[in-house]
Protein backbone atom coordinates (compact mmCIF):
# COMPACT_ATOMS: atom_id res chain seq x y z
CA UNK A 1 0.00 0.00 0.00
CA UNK A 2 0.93 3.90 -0.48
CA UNK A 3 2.50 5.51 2.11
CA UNK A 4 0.34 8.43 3.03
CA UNK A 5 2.36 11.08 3.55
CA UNK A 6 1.85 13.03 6.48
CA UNK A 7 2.17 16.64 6.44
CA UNK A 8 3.77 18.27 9.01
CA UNK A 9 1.02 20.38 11.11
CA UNK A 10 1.58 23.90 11.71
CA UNK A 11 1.93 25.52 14.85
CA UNK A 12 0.58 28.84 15.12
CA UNK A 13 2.81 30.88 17.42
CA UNK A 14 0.93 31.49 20.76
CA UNK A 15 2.16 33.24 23.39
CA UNK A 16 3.04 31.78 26.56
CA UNK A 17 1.73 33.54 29.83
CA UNK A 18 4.83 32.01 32.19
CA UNK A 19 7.35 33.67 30.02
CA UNK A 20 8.28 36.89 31.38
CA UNK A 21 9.06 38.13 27.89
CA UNK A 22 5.38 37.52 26.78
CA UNK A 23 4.07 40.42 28.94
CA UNK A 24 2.47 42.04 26.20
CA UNK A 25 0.43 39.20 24.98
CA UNK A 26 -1.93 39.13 27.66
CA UNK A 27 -5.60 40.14 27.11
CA UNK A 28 -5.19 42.15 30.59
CA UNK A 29 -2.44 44.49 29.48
CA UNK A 30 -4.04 45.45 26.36
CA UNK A 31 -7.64 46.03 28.29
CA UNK A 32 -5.87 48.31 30.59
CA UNK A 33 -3.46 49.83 27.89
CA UNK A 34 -6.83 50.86 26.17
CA UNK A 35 -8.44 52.15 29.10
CA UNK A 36 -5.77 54.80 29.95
CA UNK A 37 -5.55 56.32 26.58
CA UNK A 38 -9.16 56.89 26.53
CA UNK A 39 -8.23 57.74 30.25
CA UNK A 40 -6.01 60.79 28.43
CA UNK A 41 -8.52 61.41 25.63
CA UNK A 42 -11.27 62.13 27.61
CA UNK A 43 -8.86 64.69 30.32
CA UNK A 44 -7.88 66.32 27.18
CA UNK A 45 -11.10 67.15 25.79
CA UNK A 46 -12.39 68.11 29.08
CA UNK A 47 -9.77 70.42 29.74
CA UNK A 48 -10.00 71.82 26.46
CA UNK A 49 -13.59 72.37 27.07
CA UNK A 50 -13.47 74.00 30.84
CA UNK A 51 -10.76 76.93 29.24
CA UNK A 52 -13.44 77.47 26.56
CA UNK A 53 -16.03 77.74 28.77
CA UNK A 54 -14.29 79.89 31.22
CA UNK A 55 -13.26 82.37 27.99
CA UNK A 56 -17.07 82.43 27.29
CA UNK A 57 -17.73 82.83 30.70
CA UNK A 58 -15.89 86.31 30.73
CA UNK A 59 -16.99 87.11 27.77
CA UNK A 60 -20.31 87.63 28.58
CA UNK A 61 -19.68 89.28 31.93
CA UNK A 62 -18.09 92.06 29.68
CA UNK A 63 -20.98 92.05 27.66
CA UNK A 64 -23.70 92.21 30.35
CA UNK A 65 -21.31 94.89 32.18
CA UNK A 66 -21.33 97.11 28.34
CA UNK A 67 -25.21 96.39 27.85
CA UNK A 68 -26.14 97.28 31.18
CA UNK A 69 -24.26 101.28 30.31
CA UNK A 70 -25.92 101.17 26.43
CA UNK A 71 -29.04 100.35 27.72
CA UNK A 72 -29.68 103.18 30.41
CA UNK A 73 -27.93 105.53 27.67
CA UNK A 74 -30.29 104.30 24.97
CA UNK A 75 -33.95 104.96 27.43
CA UNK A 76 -31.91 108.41 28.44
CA UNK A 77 -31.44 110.04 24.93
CA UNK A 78 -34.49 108.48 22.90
CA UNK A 79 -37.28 110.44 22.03
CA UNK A 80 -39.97 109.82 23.60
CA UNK A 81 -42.64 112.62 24.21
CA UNK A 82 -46.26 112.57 26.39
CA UNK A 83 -48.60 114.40 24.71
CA UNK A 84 -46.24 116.46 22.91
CA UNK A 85 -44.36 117.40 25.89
CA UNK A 86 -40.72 116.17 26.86
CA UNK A 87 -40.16 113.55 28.84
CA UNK A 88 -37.05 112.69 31.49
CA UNK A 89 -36.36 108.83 31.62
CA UNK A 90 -34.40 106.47 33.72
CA UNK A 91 -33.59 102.58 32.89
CA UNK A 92 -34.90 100.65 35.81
CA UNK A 93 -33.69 97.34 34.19
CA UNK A 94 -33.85 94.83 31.52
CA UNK A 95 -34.98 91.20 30.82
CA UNK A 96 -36.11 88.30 28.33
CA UNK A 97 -39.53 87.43 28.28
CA UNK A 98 -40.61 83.58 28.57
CA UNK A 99 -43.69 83.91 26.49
CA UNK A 100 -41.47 85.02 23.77
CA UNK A 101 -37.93 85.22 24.03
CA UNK A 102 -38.25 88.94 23.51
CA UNK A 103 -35.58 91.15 24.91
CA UNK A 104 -37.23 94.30 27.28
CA UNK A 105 -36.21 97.20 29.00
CA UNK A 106 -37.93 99.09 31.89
CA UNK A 107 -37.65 102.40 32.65
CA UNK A 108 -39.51 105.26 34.19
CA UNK A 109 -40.42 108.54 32.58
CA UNK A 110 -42.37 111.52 33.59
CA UNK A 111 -43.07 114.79 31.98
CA UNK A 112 -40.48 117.22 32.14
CA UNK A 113 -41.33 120.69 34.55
CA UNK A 114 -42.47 123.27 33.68
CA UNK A 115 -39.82 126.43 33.84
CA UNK A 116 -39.97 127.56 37.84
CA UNK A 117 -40.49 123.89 39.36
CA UNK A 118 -37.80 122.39 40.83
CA UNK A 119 -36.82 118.33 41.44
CA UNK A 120 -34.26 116.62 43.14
CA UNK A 121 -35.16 113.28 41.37
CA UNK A 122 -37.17 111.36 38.75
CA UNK A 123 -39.64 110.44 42.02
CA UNK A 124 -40.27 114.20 42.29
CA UNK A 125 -42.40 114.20 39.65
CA UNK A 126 -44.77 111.31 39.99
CA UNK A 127 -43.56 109.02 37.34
CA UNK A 128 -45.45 106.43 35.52
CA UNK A 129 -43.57 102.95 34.27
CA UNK A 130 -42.87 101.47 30.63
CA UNK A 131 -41.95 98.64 29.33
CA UNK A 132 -39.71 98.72 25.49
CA UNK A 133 -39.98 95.55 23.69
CA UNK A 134 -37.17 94.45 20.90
CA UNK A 135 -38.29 91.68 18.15
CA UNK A 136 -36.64 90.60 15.66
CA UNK A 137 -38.29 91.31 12.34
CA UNK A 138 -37.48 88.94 9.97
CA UNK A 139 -39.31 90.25 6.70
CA UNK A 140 -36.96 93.51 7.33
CA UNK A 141 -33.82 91.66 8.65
CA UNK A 142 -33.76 93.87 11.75
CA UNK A 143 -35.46 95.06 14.94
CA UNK A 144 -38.72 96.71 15.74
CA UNK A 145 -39.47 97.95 19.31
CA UNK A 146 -43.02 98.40 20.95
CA UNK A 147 -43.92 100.03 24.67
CA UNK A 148 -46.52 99.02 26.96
CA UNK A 149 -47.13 101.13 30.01
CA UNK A 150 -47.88 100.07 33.38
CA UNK A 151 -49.00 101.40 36.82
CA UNK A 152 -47.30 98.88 38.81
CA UNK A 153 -43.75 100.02 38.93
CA UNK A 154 -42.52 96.16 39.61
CA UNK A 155 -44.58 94.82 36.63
CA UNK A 156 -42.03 93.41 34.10
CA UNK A 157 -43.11 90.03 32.34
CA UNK A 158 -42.28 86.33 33.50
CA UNK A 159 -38.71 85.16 32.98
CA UNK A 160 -34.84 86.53 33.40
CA UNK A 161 -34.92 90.14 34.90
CA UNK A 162 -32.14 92.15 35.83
CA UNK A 163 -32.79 95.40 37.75
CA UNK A 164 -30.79 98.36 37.55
């Protein structure tokens, strides 16, 4: 009869967990391998995100600081007139509506006296409250601005409210 012949088998090379020199071949050396360079991923992102945030952060304490100053200048110097007579004005503070998301200001106004009366202060002269509304307008690509008036001088509507 033929001779089978027998083929050699291979061996696949497999590493051996006594052998010192085989430390990298174990399963538990790659798990935690993985685990700390996500470990350093993760720290990096995070820290990349907290100096972001604190930039931001600063960044809009300068802003609120700025629109706090433009928007007691801006209820100053409009024009704004009651029954065809000047007005003084004061800023008593500014919000954002929840209804809406509309941006407000509140300020007080009264009519400005007559030549020979004297005042020490808006109070002097019995003012009455408004409210000035800002809305985007998106058919004009800018903003409009209403007022609503109010006899309550701590109305201002539901939501963020910062007073002056």
């Amino acid at each position: 009869m033929p001779k089978k012949t027998i083929k050699p088998k291979k061996t696949k090379k497999s590493c051996v967990y006594d052998d010192p020199r085989s430390v990298f071949c174990r399963p538990s050396t790659w798990i935690v391998a993985v685990l700390a360079l996500a470990l350093f991923v993760i720290y990096g992102i995070s820290m990349y995100g907290f100096k972001t945030l604190g930039k931001r952060t600063s960044l809009e304490a300068a802003e609120l600081k700025t629109f706090g100053h433009i928007a007691k200048t801006y209820i100053k110097d409009m024009e704004f007139e009651v029954s065809d007579q000047p007005t003084i004005k004061e800023a008593t503070g500014y919000g954002v509506s929840d209804e809406d998301g509309v941006l407000y200001i509140t300020f007080d106004f009264a009519v400005y006296p007559t030549s020979g009366t004297s005042y020490s202060s808006l109070e002097d002269l019995n003012p009455r409250h408004g409210i000035i509304y800002f809305q985007y307008d998106a058919e004009r690509d800018t903003y409009g601005h209403a007022f609503s008036y109010h006899d309550d001088a701590s109305y201002h509507p539901d939501g963020t409210y910062v007073k002056f």
